[in-house]
C-alpha atoms as a PDB file:
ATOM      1  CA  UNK A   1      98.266 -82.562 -25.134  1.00  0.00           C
ATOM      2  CA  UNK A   2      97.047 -82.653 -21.709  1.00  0.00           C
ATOM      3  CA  UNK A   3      99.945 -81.007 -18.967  1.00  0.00           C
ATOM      4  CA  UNK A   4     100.792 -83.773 -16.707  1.00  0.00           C
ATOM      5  CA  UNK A   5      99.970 -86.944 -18.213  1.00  0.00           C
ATOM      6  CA  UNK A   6     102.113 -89.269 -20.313  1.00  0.00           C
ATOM      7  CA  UNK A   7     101.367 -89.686 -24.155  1.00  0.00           C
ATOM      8  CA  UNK A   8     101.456 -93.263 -25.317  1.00  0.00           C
ATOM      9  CA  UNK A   9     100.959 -95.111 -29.072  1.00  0.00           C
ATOM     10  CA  UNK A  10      98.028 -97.746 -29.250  1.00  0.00           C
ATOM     11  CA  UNK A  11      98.347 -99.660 -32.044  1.00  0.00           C
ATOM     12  CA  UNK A  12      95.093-100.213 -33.861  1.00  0.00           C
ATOM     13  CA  UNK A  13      94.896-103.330 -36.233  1.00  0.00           C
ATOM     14  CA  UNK A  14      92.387-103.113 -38.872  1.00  0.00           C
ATOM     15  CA  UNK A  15      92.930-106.667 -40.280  1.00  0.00           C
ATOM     16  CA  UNK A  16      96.312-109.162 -40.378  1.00  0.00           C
ATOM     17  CA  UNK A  17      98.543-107.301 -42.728  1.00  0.00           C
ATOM     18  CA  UNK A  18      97.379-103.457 -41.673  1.00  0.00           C
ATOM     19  CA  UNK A  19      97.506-101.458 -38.786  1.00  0.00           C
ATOM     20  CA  UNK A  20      97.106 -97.936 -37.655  1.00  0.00           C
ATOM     21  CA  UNK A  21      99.095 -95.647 -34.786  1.00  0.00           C
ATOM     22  CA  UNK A  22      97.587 -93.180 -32.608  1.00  0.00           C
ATOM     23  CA  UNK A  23      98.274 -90.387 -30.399  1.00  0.00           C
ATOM     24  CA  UNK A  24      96.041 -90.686 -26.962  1.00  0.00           C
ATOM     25  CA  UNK A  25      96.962 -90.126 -23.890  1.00  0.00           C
ATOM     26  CA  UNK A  26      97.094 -92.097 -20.465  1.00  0.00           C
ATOM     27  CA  UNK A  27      94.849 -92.906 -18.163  1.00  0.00           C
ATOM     28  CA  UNK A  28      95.517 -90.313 -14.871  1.00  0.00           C
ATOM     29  CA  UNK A  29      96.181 -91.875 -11.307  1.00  0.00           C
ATOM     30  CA  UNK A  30      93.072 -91.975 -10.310  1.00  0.00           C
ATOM     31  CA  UNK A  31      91.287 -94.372 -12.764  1.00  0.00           C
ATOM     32  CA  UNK A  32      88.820 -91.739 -14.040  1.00  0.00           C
ATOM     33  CA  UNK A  33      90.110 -90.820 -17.289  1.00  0.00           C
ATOM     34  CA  UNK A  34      89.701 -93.088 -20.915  1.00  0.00           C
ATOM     35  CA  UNK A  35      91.514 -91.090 -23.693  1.00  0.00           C
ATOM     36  CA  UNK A  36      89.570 -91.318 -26.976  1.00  0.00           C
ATOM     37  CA  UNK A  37      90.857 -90.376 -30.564  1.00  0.00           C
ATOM     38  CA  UNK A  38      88.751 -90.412 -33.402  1.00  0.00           C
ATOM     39  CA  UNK A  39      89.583 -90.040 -37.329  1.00  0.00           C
ATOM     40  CA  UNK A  40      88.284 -89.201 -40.522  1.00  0.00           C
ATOM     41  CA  UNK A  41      90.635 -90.684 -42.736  1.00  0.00           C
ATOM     42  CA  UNK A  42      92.156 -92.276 -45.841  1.00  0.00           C
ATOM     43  CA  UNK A  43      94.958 -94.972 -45.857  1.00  0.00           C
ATOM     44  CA  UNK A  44      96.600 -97.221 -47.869  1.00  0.00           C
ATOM     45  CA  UNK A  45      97.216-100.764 -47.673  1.00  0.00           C
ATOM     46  CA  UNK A  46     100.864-102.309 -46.341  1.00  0.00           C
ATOM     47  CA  UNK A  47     103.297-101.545 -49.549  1.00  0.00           C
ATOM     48  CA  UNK A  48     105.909 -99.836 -50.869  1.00  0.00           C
ATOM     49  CA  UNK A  49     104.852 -95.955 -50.538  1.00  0.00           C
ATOM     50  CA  UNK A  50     107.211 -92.721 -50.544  1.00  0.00           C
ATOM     51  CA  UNK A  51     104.672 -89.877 -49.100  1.00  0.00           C
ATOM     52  CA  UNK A  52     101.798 -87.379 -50.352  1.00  0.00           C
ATOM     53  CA  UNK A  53     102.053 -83.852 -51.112  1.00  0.00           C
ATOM     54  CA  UNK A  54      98.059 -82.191 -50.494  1.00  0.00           C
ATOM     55  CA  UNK A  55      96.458 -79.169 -49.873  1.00  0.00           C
ATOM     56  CA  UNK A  56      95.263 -79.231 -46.687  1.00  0.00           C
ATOM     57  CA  UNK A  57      92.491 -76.646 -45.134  1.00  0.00           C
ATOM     58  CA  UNK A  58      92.605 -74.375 -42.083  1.00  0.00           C
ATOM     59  CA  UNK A  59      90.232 -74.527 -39.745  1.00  0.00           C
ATOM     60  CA  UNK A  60      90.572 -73.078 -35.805  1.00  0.00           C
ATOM     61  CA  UNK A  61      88.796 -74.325 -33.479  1.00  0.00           C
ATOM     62  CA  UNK A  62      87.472 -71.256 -30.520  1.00  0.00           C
ATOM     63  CA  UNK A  63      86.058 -73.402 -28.273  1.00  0.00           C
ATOM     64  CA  UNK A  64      88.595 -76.307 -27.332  1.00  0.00           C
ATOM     65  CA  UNK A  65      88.707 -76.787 -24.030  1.00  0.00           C
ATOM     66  CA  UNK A  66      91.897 -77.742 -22.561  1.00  0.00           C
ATOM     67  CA  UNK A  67      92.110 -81.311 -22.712  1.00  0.00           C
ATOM     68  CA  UNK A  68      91.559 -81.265 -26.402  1.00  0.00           C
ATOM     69  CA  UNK A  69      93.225 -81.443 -29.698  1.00  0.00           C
ATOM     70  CA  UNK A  70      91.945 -81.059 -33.225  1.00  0.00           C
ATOM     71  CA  UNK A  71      93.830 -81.796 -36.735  1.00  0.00           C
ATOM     72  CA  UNK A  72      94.579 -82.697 -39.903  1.00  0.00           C
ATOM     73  CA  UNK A  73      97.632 -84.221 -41.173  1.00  0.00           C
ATOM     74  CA  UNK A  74      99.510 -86.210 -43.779  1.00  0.00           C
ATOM     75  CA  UNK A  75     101.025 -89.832 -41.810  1.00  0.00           C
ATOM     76  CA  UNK A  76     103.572 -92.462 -42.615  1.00  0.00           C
ATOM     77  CA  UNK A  77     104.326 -95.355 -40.823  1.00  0.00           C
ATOM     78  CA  UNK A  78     107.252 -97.596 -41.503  1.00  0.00           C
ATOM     79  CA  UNK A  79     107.185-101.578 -40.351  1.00  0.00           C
ATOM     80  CA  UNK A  80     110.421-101.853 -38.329  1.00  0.00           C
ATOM     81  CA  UNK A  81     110.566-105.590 -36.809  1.00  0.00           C
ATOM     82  CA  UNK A  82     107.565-105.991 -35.159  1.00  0.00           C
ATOM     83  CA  UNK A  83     106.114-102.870 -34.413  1.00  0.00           C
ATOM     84  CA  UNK A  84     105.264 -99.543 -36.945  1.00  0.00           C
ATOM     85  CA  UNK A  85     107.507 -96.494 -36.364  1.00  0.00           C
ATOM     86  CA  UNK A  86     105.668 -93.066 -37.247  1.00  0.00           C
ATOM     87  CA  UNK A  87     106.467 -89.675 -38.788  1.00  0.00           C
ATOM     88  CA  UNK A  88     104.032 -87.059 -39.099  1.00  0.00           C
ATOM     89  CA  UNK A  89     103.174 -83.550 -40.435  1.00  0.00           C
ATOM     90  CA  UNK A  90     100.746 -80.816 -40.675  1.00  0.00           C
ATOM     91  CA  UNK A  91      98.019 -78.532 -38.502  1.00  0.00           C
ATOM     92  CA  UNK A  92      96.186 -78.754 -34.699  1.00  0.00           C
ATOM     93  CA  UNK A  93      94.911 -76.768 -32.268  1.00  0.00           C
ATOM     94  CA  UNK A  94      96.022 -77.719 -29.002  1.00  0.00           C
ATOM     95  CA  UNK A  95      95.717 -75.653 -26.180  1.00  0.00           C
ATOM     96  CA  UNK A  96      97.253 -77.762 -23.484  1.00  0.00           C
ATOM     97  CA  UNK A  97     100.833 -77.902 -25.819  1.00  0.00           C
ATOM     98  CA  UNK A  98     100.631 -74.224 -26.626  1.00  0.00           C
ATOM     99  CA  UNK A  99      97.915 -72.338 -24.151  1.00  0.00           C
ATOM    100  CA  UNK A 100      96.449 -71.019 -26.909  1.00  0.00           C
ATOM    101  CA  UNK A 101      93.774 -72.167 -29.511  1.00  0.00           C
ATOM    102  CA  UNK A 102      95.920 -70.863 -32.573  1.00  0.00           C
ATOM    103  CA  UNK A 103      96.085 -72.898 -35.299  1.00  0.00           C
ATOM    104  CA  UNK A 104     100.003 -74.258 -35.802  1.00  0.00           C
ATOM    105  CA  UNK A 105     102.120 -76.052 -38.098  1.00  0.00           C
ATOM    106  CA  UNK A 106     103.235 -79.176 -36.257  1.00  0.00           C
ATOM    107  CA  UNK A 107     105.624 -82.092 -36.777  1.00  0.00           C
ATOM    108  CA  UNK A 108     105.210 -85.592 -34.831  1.00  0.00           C
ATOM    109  CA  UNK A 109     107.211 -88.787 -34.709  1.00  0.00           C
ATOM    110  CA  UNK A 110     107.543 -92.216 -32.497  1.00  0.00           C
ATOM    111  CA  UNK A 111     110.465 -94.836 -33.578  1.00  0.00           C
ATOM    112  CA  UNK A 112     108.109 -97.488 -32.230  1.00  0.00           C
ATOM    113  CA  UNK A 113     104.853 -98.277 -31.491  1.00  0.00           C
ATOM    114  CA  UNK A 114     105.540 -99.165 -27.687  1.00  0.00           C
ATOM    115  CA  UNK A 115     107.165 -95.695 -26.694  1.00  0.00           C
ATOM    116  CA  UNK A 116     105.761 -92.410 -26.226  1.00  0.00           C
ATOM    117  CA  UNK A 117     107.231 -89.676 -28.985  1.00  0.00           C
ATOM    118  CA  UNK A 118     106.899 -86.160 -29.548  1.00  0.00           C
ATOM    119  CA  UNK A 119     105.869 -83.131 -30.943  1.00  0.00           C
ATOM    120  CA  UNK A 120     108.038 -80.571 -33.258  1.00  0.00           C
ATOM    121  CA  UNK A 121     111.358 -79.904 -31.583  1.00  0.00           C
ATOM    122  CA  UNK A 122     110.660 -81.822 -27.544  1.00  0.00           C
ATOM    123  CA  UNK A 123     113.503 -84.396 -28.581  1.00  0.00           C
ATOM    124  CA  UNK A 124     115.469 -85.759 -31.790  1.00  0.00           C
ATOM    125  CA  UNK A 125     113.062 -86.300 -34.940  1.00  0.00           C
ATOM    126  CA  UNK A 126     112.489 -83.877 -37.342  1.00  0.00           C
ATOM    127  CA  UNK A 127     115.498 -81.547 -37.812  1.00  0.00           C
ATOM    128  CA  UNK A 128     114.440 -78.095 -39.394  1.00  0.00           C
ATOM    129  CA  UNK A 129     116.086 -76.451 -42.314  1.00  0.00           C
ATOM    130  CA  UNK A 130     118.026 -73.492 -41.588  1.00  0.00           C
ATOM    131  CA  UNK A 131     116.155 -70.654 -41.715  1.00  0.00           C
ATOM    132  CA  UNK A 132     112.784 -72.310 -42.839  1.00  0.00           C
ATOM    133  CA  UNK A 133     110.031 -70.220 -43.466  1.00  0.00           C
ATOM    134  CA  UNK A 134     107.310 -72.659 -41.408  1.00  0.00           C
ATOM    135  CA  UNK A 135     108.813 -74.169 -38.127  1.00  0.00           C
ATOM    136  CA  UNK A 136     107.280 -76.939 -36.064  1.00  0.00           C
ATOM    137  CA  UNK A 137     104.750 -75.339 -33.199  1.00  0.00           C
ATOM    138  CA  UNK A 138     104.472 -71.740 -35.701  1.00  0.00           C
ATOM    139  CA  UNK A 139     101.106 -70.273 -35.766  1.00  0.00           C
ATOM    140  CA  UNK A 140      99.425 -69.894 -39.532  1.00  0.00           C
ATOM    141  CA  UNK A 141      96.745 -67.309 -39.988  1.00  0.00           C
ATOM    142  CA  UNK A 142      94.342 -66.231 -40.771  1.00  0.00           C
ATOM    143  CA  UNK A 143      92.436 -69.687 -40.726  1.00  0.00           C
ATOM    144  CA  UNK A 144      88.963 -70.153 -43.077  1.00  0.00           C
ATOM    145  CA  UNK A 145      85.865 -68.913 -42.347  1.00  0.00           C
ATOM    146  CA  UNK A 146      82.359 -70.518 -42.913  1.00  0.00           C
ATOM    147  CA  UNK A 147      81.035 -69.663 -45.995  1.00  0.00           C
ATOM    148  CA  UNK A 148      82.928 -66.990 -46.465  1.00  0.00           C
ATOM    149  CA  UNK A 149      86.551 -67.815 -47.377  1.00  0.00           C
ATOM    150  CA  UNK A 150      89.041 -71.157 -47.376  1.00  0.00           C
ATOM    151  CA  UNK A 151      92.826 -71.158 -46.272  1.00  0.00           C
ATOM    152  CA  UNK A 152      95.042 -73.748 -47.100  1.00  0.00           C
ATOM    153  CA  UNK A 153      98.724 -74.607 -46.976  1.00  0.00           C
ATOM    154  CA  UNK A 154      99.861 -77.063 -49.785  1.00  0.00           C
ATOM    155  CA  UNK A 155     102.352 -79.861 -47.789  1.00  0.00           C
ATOM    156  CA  UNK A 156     104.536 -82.794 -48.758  1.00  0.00           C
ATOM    157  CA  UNK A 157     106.209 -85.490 -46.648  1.00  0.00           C
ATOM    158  CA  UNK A 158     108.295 -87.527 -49.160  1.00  0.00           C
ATOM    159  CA  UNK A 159     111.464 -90.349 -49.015  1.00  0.00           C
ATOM    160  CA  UNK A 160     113.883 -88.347 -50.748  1.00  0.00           C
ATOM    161  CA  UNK A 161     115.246 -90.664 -53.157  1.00  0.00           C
ATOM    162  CA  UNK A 162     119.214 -89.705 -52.721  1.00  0.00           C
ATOM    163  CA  UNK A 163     119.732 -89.221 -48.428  1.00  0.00           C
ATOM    164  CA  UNK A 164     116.546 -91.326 -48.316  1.00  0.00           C
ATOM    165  CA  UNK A 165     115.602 -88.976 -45.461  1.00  0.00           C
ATOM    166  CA  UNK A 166     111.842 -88.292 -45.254  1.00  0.00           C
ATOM    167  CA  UNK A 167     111.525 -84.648 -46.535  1.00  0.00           C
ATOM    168  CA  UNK A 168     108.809 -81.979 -45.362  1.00  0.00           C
ATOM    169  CA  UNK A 169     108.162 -79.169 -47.709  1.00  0.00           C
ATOM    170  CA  UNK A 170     105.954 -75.984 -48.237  1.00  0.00           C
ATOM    171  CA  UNK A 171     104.467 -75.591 -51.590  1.00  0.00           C
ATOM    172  CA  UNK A 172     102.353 -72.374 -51.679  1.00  0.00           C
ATOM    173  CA  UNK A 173     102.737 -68.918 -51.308  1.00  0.00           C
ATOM    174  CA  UNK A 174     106.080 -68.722 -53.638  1.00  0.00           C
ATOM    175  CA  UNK A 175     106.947 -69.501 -57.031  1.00  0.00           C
ATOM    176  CA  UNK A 176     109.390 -72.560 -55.683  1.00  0.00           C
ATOM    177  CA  UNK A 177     109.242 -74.885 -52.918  1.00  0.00           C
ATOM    178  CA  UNK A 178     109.851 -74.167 -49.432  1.00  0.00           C
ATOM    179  CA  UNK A 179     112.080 -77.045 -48.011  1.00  0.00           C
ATOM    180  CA  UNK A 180     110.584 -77.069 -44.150  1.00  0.00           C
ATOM    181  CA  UNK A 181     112.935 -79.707 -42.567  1.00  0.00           C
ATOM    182  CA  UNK A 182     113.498 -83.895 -42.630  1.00  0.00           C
ATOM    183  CA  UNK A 183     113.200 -86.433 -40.455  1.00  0.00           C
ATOM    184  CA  UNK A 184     115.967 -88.645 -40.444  1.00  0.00           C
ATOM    185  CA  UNK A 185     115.723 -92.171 -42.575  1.00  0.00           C
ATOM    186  CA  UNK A 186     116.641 -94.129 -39.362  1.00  0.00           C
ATOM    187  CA  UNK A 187     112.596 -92.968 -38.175  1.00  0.00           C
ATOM    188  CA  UNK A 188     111.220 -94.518 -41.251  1.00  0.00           C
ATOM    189  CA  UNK A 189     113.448 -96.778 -42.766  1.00  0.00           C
ATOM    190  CA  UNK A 190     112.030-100.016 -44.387  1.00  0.00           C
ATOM    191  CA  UNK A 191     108.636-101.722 -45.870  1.00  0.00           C
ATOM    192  CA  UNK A 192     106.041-102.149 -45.638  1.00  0.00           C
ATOM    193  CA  UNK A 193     104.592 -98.963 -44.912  1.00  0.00           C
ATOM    194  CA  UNK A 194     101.170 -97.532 -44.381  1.00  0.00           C
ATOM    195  CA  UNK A 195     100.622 -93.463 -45.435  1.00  0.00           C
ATOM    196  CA  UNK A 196      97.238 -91.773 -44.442  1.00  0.00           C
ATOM    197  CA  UNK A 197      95.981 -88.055 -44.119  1.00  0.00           C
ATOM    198  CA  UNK A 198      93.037 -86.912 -42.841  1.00  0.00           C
ATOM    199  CA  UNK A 199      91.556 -85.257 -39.605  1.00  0.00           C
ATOM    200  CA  UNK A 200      91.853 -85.733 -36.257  1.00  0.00           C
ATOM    201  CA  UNK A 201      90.468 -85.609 -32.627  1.00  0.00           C
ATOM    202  CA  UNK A 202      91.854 -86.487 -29.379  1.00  0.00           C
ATOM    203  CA  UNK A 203      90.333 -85.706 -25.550  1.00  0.00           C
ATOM    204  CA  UNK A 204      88.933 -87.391 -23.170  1.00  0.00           C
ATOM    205  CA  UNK A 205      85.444 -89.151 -21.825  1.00  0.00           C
ATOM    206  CA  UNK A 206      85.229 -86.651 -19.819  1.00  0.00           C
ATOM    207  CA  UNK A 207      83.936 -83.889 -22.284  1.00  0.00           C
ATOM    208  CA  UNK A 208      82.285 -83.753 -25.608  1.00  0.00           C
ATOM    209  CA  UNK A 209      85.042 -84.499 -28.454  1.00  0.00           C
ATOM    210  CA  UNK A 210      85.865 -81.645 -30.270  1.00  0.00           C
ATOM    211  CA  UNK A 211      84.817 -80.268 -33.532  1.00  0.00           C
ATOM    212  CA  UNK A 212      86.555 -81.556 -36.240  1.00  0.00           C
ATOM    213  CA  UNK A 213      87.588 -79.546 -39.402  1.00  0.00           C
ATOM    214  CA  UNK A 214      84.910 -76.642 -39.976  1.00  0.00           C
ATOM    215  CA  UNK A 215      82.841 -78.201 -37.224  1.00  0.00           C
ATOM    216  CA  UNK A 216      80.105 -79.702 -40.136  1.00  0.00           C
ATOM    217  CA  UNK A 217      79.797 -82.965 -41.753  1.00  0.00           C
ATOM    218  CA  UNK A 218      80.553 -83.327 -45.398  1.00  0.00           C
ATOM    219  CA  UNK A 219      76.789 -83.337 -47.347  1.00  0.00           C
ATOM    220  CA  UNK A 220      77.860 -83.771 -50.711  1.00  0.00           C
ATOM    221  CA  UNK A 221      77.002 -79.996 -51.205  1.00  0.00           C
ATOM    222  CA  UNK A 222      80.004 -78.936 -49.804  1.00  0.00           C
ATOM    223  CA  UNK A 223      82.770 -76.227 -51.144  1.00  0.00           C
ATOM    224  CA  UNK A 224      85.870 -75.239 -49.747  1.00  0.00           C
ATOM    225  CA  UNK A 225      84.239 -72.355 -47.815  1.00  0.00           C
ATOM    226  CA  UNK A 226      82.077 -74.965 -45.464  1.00  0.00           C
ATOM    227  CA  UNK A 227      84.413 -77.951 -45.319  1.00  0.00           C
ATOM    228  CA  UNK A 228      87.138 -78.835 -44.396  1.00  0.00           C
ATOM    229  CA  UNK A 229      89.638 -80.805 -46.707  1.00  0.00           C
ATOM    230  CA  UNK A 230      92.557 -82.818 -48.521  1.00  0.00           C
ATOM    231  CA  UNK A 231      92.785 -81.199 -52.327  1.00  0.00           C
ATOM    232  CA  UNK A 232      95.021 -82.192 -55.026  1.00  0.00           C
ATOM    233  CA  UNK A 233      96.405 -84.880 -53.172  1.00  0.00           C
ATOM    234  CA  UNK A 234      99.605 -86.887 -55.324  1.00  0.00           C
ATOM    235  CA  UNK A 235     101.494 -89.775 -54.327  1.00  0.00           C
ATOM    236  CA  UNK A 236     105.307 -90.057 -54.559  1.00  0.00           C
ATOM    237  CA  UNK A 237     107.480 -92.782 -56.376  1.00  0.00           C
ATOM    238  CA  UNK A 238     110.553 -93.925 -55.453  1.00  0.00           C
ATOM    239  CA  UNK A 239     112.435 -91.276 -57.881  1.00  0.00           C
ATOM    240  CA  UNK A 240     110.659 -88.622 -55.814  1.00  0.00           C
ATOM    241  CA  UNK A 241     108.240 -87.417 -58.861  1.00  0.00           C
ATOM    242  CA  UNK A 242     104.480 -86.717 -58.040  1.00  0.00           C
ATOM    243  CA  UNK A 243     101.500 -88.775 -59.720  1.00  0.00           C
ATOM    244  CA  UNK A 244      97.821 -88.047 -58.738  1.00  0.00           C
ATOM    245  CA  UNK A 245      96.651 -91.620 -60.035  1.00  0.00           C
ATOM    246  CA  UNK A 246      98.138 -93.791 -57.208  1.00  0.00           C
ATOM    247  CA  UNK A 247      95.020 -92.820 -54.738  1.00  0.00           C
ATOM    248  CA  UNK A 248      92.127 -95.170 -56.024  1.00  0.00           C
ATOM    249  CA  UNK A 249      93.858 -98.438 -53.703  1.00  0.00           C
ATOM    250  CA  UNK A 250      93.228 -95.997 -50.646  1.00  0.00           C
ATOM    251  CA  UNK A 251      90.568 -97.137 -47.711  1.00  0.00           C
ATOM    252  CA  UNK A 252      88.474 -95.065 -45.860  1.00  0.00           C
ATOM    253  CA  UNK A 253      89.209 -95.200 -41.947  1.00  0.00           C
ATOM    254  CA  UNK A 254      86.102 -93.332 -40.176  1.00  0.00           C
ATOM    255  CA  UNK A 255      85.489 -94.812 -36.915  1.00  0.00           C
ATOM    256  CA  UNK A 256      82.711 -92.558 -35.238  1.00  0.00           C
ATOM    257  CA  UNK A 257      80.598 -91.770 -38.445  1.00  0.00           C
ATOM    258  CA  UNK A 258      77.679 -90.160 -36.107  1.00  0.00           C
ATOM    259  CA  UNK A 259      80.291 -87.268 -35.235  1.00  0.00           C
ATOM    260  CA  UNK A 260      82.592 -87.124 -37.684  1.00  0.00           C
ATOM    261  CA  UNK A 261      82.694 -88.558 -41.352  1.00  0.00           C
ATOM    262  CA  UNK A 262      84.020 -87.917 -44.792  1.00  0.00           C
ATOM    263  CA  UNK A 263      83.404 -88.122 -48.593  1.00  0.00           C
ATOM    264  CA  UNK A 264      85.063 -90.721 -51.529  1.00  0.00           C
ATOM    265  CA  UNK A 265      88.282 -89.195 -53.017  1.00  0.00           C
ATOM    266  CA  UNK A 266      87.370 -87.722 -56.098  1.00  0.00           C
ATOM    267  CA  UNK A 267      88.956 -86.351 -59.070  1.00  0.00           C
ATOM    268  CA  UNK A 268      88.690 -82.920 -60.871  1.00  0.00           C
ATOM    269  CA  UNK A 269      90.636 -81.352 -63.035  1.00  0.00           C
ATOM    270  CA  UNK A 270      90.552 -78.254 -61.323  1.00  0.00           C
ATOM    271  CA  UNK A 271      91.053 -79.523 -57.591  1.00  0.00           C
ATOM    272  CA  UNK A 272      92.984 -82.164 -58.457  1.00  0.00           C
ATOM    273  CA  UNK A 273      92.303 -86.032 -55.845  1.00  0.00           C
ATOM    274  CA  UNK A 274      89.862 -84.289 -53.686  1.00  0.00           C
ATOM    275  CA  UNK A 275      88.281 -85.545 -50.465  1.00  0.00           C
ATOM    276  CA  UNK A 276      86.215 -83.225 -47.624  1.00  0.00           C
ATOM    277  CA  UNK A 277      86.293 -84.405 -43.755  1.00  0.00           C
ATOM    278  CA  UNK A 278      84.745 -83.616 -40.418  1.00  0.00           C
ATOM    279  CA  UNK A 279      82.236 -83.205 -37.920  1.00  0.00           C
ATOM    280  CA  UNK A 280      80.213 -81.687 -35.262  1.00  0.00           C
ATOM    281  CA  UNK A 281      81.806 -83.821 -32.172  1.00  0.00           C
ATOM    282  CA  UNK A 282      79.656 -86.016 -30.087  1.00  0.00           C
ATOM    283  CA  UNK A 283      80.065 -87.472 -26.415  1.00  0.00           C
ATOM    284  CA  UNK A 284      81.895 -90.701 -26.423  1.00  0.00           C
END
């Protein structure tokens, strides 16, 4: 996020019945300044969802300049009256929130689409387990490296089907489940709803947008080593159990294909749904 500006929610409408939220910021004092967010994404239609659980890729990104931000996460957003609220989780770089360029964990939520909300712990959304071993705003290394090696953390953000709270957990590195925190059901707490995950850019028209992912577009050649990506991605029901079959209704959302794109969902038995993302960057 850039120091000194406001964040603010533009709503997006694809069509009548579907819509998508994003984080830009606003336009500075002088006039000068357009934000611009772009996506490489997959989404679901208006309906009765209860959250993904993926694998999601590590990329850093060593060249962000300050007014940029770069991710990948897993989104719900929740039809309240008129407007969407919105819960998110998983990975950026963003220099201007941290004054770094280390990759982080990061949690995100707005309880409507006319207000600005926050990151991790900068006011009341998600609530962190005690003692969790991945808090909002922690840095996670090492991150991959092109064509040499791929790190991943396996997520979830899921209605819990008792407290009906939305639930964040950590599924790797352990033989059980890391239970990371919950946002509260009053963020998220009727349908329809919309869930997406994918990656991310933000920054303004003032500079080149940021690389996205590994920094190269998705050939059809790919492996994990060169691309970045969304792997054994599973749906939740409403009892809170996992099926990888509920993915084929999904839509792609890719709105600057010249600088960033991504591939169909596909299915393996080894990897599980299985989609790659990204991009280059590109002025405008």
């Amino acid at each position: 996020m850039v120091s000194g500006y406001v964040g603010i929610l533009i709503l997006v409408c694809f069509s009548f019945t579907s819509c998508y939220i994003t984080l830009v910021e606003s336009i500075d004092g002088s006039g000068n300044l357009e934000p611009i967010g772009k996506y490489a994404m997959w989404r679901t239609y208006p309906g009765k969802f209860y959250g993904f659980q993926a694998e999601i890729s590590l990329w850093g990104s060593p060249n962000q300049t300050y007014s940029q931000e770069s991710g990948a996460s897993i989104q719900m957003y929740c039809q309240d009256g008129g407007h969407y609220n919105f819960i998110e989780v998983g990975f950026h770089v963003s220099p201007s929130l941290y004054h770094n360029r280390n990759v982080r964990f990061f949690t995100y939520s707005s309880k409507d689409s006319k207000s600005a909300g926050c990151y991790n712990l900068q006011c009341k959304g998600f609530v962190p387990a005690s003692g969790a071993a991945l808090v909002p705003g922690q840095a996670v290394a090492p991150a991959s490296s092109y064509g040499k090696y791929d790190r991943y953390v396996r997520l979830s953000l899921n209605q819990d089907p008792n407290s009906r709270d939305w639930v964040v957990y950590r599924h790797d590195g352990s033989k059980t489940s890391s239970f990371l925190g919950h946002f509260p059901v009053e963020l998220c707490p009727r349908t329809p709803r919309i869930q997406a995950l994918g990656g991310f850019v933000n920054y303004y028209n003032t500079s080149k947008g940021p690389p996205m992912g590994s920094g190269h577009f998705p050939d059809g050649k790919d492996d994990e080593k060169t691309a970045a990506f969304f792997r054994h991605v599973e749906t939740y029901d409403s009892k809170g159990d996992t099926t990888d079959s509920d993915t084929y209704g999904m839509i792609p959302l890719v709105d600057k294909p010249n600088c960033y794109t991504e591939t169909l969902i596909n299915f393996d038995y080894d990897t599980g749904n299985l989609f790659y993302y990204g991009g280059p960057g590109c002025i405008g």
